[in-house]
Every structure is written in structure tokens, then in C-alpha cells.
Protein backbone atom coordinates (compact mmCIF):
# COMPACT_ATOMS: atom_id res chain seq x y z
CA UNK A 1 115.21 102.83 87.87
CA UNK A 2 116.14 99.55 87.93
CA UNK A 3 113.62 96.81 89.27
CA UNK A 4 113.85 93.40 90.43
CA UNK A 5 111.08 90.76 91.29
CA UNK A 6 111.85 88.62 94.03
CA UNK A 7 109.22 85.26 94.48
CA UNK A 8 109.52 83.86 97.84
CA UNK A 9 108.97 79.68 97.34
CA UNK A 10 108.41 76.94 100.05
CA UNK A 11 107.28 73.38 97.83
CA UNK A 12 105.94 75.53 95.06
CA UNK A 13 107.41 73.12 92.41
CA UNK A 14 104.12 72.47 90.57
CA UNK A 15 102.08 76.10 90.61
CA UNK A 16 105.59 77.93 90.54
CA UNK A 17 105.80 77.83 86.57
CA UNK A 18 102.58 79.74 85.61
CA UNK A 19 104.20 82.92 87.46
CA UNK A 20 107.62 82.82 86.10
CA UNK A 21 105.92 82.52 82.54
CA UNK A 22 104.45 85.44 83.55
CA UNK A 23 107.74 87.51 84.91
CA UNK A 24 109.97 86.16 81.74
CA UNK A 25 107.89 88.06 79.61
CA UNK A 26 107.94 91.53 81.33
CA UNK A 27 110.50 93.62 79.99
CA UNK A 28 109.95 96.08 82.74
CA UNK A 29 112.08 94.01 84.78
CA UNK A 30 115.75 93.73 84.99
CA UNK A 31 115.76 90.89 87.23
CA UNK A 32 113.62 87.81 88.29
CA UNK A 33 115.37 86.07 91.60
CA UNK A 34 113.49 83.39 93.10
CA UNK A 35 114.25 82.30 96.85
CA UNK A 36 113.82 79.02 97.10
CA UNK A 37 112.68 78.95 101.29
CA UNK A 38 113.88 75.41 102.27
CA UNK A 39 111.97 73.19 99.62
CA UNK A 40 111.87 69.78 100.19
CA UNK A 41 110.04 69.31 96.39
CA UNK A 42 112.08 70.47 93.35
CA UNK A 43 110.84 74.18 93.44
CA UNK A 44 114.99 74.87 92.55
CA UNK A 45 114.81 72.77 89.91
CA UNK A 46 111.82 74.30 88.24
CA UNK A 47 113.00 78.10 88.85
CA UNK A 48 116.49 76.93 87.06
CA UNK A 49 114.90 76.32 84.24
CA UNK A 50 113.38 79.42 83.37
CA UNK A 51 115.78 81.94 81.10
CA UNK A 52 116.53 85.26 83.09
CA UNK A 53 115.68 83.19 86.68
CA UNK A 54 118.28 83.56 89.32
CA UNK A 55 117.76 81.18 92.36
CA UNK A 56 118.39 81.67 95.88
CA UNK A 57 118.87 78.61 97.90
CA UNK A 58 118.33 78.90 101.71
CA UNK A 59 119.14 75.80 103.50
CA UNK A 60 116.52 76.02 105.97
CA UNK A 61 113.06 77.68 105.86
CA UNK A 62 113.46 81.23 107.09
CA UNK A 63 109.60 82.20 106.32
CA UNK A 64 107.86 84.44 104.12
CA UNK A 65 109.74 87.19 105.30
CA UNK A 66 113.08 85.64 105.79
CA UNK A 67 112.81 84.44 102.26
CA UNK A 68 111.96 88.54 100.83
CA UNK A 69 114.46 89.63 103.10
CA UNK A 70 117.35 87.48 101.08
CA UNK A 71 115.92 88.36 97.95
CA UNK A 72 116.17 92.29 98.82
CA UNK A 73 119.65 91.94 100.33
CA UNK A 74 120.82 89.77 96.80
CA UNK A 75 119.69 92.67 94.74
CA UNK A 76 121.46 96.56 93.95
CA UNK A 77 117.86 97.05 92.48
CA UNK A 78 115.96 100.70 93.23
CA UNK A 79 112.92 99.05 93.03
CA UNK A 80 111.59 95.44 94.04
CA UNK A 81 107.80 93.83 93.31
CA UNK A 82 106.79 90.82 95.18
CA UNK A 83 104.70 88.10 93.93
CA UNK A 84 103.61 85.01 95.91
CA UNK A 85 104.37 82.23 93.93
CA UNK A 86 100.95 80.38 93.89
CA UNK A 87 99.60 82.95 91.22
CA UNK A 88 96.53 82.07 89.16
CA UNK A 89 95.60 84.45 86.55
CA UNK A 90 98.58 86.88 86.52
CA UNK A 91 99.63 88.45 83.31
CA UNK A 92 102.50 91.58 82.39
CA UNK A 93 99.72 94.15 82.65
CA UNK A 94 98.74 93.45 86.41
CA UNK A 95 103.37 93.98 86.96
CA UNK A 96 103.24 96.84 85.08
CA UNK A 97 100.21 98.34 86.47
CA UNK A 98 102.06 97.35 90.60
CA UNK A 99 105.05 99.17 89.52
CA UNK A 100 103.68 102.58 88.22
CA UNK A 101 102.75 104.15 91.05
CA UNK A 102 106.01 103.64 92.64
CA UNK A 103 108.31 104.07 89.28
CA UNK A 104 106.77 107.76 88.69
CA UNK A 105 107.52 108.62 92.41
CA UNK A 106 103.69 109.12 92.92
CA UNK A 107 104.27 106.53 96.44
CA UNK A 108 106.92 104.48 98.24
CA UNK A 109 105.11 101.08 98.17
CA UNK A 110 101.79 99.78 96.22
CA UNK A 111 100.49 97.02 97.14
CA UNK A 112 97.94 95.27 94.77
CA UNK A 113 94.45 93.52 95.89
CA UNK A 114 92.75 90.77 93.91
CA UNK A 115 89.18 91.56 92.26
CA UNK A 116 86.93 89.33 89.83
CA UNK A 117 89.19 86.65 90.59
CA UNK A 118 87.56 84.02 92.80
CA UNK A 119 84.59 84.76 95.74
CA UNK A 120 86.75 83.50 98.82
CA UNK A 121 89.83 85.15 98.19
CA UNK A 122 88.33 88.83 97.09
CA UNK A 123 86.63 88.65 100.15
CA UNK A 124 89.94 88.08 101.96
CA UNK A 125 91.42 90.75 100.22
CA UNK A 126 88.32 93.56 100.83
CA UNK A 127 88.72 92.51 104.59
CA UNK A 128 92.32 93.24 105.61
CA UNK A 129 94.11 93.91 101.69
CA UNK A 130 96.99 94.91 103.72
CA UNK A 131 98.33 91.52 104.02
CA UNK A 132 98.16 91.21 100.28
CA UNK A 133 101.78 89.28 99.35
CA UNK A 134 101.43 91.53 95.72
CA UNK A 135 102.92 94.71 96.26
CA UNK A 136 106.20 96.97 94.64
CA UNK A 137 108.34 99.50 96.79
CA UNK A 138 111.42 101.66 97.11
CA UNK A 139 113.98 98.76 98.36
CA UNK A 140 115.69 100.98 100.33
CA UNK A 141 112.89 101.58 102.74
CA UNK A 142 111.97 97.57 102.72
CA UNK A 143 115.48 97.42 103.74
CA UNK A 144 114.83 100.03 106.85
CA UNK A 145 111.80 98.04 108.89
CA UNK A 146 113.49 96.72 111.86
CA UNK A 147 113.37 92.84 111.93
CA UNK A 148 111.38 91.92 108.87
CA UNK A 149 113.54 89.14 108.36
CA UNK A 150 112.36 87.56 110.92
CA UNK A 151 108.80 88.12 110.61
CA UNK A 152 107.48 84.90 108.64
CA UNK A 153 104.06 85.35 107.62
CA UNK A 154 103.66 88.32 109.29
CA UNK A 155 106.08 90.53 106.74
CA UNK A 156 102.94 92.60 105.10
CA UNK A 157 101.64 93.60 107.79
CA UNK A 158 105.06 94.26 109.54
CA UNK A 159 105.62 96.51 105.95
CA UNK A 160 102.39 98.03 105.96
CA UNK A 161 102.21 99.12 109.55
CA UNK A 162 106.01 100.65 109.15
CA UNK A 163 105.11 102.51 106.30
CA UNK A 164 101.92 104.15 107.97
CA UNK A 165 103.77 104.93 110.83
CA UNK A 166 106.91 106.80 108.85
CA UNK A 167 103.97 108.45 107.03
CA UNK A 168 105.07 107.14 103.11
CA UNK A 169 102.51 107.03 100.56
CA UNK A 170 101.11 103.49 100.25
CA UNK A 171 98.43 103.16 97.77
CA UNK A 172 96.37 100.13 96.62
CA UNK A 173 96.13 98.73 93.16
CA UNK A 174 93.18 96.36 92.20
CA UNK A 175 94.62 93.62 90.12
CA UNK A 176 91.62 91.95 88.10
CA UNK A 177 91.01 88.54 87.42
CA UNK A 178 94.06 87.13 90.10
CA UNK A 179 93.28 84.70 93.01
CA UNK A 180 95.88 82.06 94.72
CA UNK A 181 95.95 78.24 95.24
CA UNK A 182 94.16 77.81 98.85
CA UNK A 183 96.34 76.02 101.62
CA UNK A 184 94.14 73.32 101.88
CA UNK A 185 94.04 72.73 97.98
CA UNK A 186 97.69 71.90 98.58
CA UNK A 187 98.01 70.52 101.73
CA UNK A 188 94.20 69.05 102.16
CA UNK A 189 91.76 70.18 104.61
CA UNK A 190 93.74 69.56 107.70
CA UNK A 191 96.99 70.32 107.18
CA UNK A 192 95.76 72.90 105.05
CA UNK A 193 93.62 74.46 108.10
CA UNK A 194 96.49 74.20 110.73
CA UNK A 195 99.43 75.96 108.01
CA UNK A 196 96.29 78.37 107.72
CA UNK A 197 95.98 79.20 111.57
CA UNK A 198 99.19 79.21 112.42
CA UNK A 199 99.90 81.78 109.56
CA UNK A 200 97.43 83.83 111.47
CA UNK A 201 99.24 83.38 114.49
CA UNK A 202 102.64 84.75 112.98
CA UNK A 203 100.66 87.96 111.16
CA UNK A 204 99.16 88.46 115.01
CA UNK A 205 102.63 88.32 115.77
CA UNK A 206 103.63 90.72 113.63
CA UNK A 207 100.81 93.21 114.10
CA UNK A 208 101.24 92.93 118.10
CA UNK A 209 105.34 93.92 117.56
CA UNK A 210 104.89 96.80 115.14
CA UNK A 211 101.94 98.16 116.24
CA UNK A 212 102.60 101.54 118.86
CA UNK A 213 99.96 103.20 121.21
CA UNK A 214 100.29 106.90 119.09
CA UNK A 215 99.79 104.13 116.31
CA UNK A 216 96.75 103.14 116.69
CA UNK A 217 95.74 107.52 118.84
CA UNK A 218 96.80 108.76 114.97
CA UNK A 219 94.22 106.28 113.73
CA UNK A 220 91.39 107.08 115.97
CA UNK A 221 92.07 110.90 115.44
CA UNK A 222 91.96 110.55 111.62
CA UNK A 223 88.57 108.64 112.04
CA UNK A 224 87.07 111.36 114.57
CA UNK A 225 88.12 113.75 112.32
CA UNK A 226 86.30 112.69 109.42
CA UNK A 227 83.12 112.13 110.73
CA UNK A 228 83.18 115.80 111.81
């Protein structure tokens, strides 16, 4: 099957590098497209220089999950793995180890968690790890969630709570030794805290519009059931 990672970017210019070093190196994939979401550093001009790098330009920032959507839709690829593009710690194994469960058919999407990498972000990650930006899947069926483009931050969880509800197996893969540049290590503490909340206000967002009443009945039934 033929894969493609897609790296959504917003002013990414300067942490951007240590994941493409990364994604160069993996033979496992046939293509490396980066969407550059509306920079206003030179995140283009840094993905352009990286052999095997295609670059999307959008003119305007569409969000995270504007930017995967025109990644997905610039690809013929079966399969597609997502990495944020703040990566610290990422090396071929952790790709290779995302894209088996979904290469040998075993599930439709696995998405994968940090451990051992830093305290605050594992413990983000053991909280609600279906947010997790990390994660490969059947493109077809990214390609099938009504709206995603126009989800923003709120695309995992928008892809997560699809796939649960169409009943495709999801599974999670623990990626060790991975953890991400904080918001307010790159914006500072304020600007860093308000990117932060309203990011939580788009993934409410999201939640809120693809979340159904039989949802969240099939959830409470699967918990009564096992604590019978």
C-alpha cells in the first residue's frame, strides 16, 4: 500500500526541521507533503529544502484540520500518518511502529500516545490520548467524516469520535521517548495560554458537533456491561 505523511505547519520554521530529518529517512514512505497553514515565518522555505518534501501552500490559515484535509485531498495514497510538526524525540521506529497496525489490516486508524517523554505532556496524553495529533489511517475513511475540514483544532477528536461511532478498529500505540514544544515555549506565557484555551474551545467544538445521544447510550451500555 502506498503511504504518505502529511505535517500540518502554522510558523513552525525553527522546530519543523528535526521532524522532516526524521520522515526523509523512512523508507516506508512514498511521500512526505508538508502543508504549510498560512505561515507568516519561513516554514515554506525550510520544508523546500528537504529532498523528497512536497509543500502545500494555503494562502490563509485553514486550521489544524483544514491544513490535514489539503494534505489528504493532494495525495492518491492508501494510507496517510500524521505528525504534528513540533516533534521532539521522534525517530523511523516510532513511523514504522504507527503504521503497522493499519498496513497489516489489523485496524482502520492508530493513533500513537507519548510515554517517557516529558511529565506534562504524558500526563496530557494518559488523560484524553484521543486528541493525540500522531496517528496513521485508511485515507479513504479520513476522507468520509463529514466536515473535518473545517474542524481546526478539533480534527482528532472529530476523527476519533467518527470512527467509534462507524464501529472501525482504532487502536493506540505508545510511542516512547516523544513529547512536543509547549505553546507557551513558543509564544510565551500569555499568548501561549490564550492559543492554548482557545484550542480547547475549538476541540469542545468539535466534540459538541460529532458527538450523538446513542453515542454517548453505546458508551454507558459498554461500561454497565463490564462491571457486571
Amino acid at each position: 500500500m502506498k503511504v504518505a505523511a502529511v505535517v500540518p505547519a502554522y510558523n513552525e520554521a525553527t522546530r519543523l526541521p528535526r521532524v522532516l530529518q526524521v520522515l526523509t529517512a523512512c523508507d516506508c514512505l512514498h511521500e512526505i507533503i508538508v502543508v504549510n497553514d498560512g505561515s507568516t515565518d519561513n516554514t515554506a522555505e525550510v520544508a523546500q529544502g528537504f529532498a523528497r518534501v512536497r509543500v502545500l501552500n494555503l494562502p490563509v490559515n485553514r486550521g489544524k484540520g483544514g491544513a490535514m484535509f489539503a494534505g489528504a485531498t493532494a495525495t492518491d495514497a492508501e494510507v496517510i500518518v500524521f505528525f504534528d510538526a513540533d516533534l521532539i524525540g521522534l525517530k523511523p521506529e516510532h513511523v514504522d511502529m504507527l503504521l503497522t497496525p493499519v498496513l497489516s489490516g489489523e485496524v482502520a486508524m492508530a493513533i500513537g500516545v507519548f510515554r517517557g517523554g516529558r511529565f506534562s505532556t504524558d500526563l496530557a496524553q494518559i488523560l484524553v490520548p484521543y486528541i493525540s495529533g500522531q496517528r496513521a489511517l485508511l485515507r479513504d475513511l479520513f476522507l468520509e467524516v463529514p466536515g473535518i475540514e473545517s474542524t481546526r483544532s478539533g480534527v482528532e477528536i472529530a476523527l476519533t469520535l467518527h470512527f467509534l461511532r462507524q464501529r472501525y478498529p482504532v487502536a493506540q500505540v505508545v510511542l516512547t521517548g516523544i513529547t512536543h514544544t509547549m505553546k507557551e515555549e513558543k509564544l510565551g506565557w500569555l499568548r501561549g495560554t490564550l492559543a492554548r484555551w482557545k484550542m480547547y474551545a475549538e476541540i469542545a467544538r468539535a466534540f459538541a458537533r460529532y458527538t450523538r445521544l446513542r453515542d454517548l447510550r453505546y458508551a454507558f451500555s459498554l461500561r454497565g456491561k463490564q462491571g457486571d
